[in-house]
Structures are given as structure tokens and as C-alpha cells.
C-alpha atoms as a PDB file:
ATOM      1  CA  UNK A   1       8.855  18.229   6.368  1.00  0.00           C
ATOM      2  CA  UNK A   2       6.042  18.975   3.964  1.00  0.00           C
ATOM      3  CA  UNK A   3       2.913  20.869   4.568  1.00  0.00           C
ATOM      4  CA  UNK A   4      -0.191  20.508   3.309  1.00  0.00           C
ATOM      5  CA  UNK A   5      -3.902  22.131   3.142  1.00  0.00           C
ATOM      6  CA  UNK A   6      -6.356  18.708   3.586  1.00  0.00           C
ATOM      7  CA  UNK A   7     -10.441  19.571   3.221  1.00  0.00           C
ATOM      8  CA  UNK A   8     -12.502  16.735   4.961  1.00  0.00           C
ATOM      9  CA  UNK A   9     -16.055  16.585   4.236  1.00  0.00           C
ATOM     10  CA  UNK A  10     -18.018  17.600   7.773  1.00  0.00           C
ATOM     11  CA  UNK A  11     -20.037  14.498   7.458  1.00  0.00           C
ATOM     12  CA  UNK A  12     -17.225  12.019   7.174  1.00  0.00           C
ATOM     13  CA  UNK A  13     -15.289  13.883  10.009  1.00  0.00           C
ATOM     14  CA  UNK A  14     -18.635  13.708  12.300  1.00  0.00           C
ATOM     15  CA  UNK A  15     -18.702   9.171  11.273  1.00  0.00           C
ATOM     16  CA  UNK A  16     -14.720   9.116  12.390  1.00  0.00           C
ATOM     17  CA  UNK A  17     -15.556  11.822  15.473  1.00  0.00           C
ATOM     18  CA  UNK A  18     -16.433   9.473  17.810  1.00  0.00           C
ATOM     19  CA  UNK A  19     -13.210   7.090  17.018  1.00  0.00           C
ATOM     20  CA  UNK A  20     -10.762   9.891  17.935  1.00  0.00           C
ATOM     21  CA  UNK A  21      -9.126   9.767  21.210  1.00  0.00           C
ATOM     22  CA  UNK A  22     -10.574  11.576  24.124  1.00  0.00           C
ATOM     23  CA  UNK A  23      -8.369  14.566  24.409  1.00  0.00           C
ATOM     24  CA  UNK A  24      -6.809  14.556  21.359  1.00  0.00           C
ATOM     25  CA  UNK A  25      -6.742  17.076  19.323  1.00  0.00           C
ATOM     26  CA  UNK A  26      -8.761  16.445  16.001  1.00  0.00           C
ATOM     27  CA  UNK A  27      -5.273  18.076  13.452  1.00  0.00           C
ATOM     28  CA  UNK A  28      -2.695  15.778  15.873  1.00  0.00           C
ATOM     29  CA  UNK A  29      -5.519  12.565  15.091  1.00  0.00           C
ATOM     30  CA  UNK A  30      -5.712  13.285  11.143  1.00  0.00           C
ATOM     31  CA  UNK A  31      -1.738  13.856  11.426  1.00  0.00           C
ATOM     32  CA  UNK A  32      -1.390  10.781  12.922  1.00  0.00           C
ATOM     33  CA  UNK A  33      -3.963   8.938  10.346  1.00  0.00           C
ATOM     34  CA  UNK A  34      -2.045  10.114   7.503  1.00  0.00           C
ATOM     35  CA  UNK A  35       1.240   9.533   8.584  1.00  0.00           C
ATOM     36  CA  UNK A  36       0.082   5.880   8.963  1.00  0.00           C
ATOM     37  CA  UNK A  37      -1.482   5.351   5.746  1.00  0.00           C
ATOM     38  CA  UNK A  38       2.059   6.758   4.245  1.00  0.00           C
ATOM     39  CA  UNK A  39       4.205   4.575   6.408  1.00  0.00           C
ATOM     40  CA  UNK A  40       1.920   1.315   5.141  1.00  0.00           C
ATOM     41  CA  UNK A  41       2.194   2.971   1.355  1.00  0.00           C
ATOM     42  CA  UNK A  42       5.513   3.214   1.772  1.00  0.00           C
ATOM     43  CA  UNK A  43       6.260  -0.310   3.094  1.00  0.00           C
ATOM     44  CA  UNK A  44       3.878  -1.867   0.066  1.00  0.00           C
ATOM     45  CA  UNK A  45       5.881  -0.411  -2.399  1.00  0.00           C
ATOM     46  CA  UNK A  46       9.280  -0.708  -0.620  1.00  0.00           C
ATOM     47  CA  UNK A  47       8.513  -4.661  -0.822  1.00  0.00           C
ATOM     48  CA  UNK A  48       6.497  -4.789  -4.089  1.00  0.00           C
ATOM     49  CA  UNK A  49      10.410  -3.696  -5.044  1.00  0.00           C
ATOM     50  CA  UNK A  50      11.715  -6.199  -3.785  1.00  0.00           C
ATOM     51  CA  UNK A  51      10.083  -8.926  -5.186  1.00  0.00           C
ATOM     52  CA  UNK A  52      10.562  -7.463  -8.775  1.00  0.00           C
ATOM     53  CA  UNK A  53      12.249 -10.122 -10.711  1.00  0.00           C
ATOM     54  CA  UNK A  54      14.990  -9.446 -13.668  1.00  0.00           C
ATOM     55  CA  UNK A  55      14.356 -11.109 -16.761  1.00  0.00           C
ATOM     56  CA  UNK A  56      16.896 -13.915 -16.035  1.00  0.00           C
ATOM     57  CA  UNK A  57      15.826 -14.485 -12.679  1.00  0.00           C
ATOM     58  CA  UNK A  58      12.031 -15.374 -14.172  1.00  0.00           C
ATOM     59  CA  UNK A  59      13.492 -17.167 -16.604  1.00  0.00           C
ATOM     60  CA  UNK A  60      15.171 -19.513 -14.132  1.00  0.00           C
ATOM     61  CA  UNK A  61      11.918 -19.742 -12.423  1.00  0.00           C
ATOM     62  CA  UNK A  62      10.286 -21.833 -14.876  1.00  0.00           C
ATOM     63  CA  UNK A  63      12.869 -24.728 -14.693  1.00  0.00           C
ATOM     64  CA  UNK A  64      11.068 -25.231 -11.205  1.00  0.00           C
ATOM     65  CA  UNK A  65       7.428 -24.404 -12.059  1.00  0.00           C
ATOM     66  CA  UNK A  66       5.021 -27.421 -11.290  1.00  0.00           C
ATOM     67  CA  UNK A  67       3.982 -29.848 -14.156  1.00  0.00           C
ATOM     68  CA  UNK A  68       0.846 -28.699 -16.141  1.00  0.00           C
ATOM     69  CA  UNK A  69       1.884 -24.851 -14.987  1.00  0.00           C
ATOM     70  CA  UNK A  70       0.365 -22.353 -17.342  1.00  0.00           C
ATOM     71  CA  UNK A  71       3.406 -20.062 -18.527  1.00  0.00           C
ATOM     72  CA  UNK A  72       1.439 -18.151 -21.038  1.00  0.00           C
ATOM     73  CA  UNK A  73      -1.618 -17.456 -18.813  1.00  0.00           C
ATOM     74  CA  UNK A  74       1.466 -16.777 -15.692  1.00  0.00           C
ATOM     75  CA  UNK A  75       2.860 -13.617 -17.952  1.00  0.00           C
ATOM     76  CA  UNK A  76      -0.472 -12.116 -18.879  1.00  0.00           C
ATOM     77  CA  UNK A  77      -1.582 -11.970 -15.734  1.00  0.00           C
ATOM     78  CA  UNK A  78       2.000 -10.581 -14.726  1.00  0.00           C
ATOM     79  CA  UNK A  79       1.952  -7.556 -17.510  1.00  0.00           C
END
């Protein structure tokens, strides 16, 4: 497991106060917090993988692309 030193400004930590469990400890809530945000990081990337496409597989793609599609606007806004 990893460690790591986190500074929070006081002000933003007295805005979230108030959303943190009764009774939980303010370390266990951040903990918590960030472990979330990794998991969903994690999970975006994970599929952003897995929709990567190899050259040949995009290349069969526009055999089935709609009539009037733009191909040259579809790769600059891809790169």
C-alpha cells in the first residue's frame, strides 16, 4: 500500500465538514474520498483502453460510416 502526506486547505475542509459522516473520523472520510476518485480514475482509463481501435480496425469502420460522414473532420477531432 502507498502512503502519502495530503495538505487540505482549512477552508475547503470546513465547506466538506458538514458532509462527513457523524462519527467518522475526518483521515478514514478523506481515505475513503480518495480511494473513490482512484477507483473511478482507474475504471475511465481501464475502458478508454478498451475502446482504443488498431489502425485496421478504424479502417474497417468507415465501410459502415453513414452517407455524407465527415472522415477528415472524424480524425482531427480523434488526434
Amino acid at each position: 500500500m502507498c502512503v502519502y502526506n495530503v495538505r487540505i486547505d482549512d477552508a475547503i475542509m470546513d465547506e466538506v465538514r458538514p458532509s462527513i459522516t457523524k462519527g467518522l473520523d475526518e483521515s478514514v472520510w478523506v481515505q475513503l474520498q480518495v480511494e473513490a476518485l482512484f477507483s473511478q480514475l482507474a475504471a475511465e482509463a481501464k475502458n478508454q483502453q478498451s475502446t482504443h481501435l488498431t489502425l485496421s480496425q478504424r479502417l474497417r469502420g468507415i465501410g459502415k460510416a453513414p452517407k455524407g460522414f465527415d472522415y477528415k473532420k472524424e480524425l482531427e477531432e480523434r488526434f
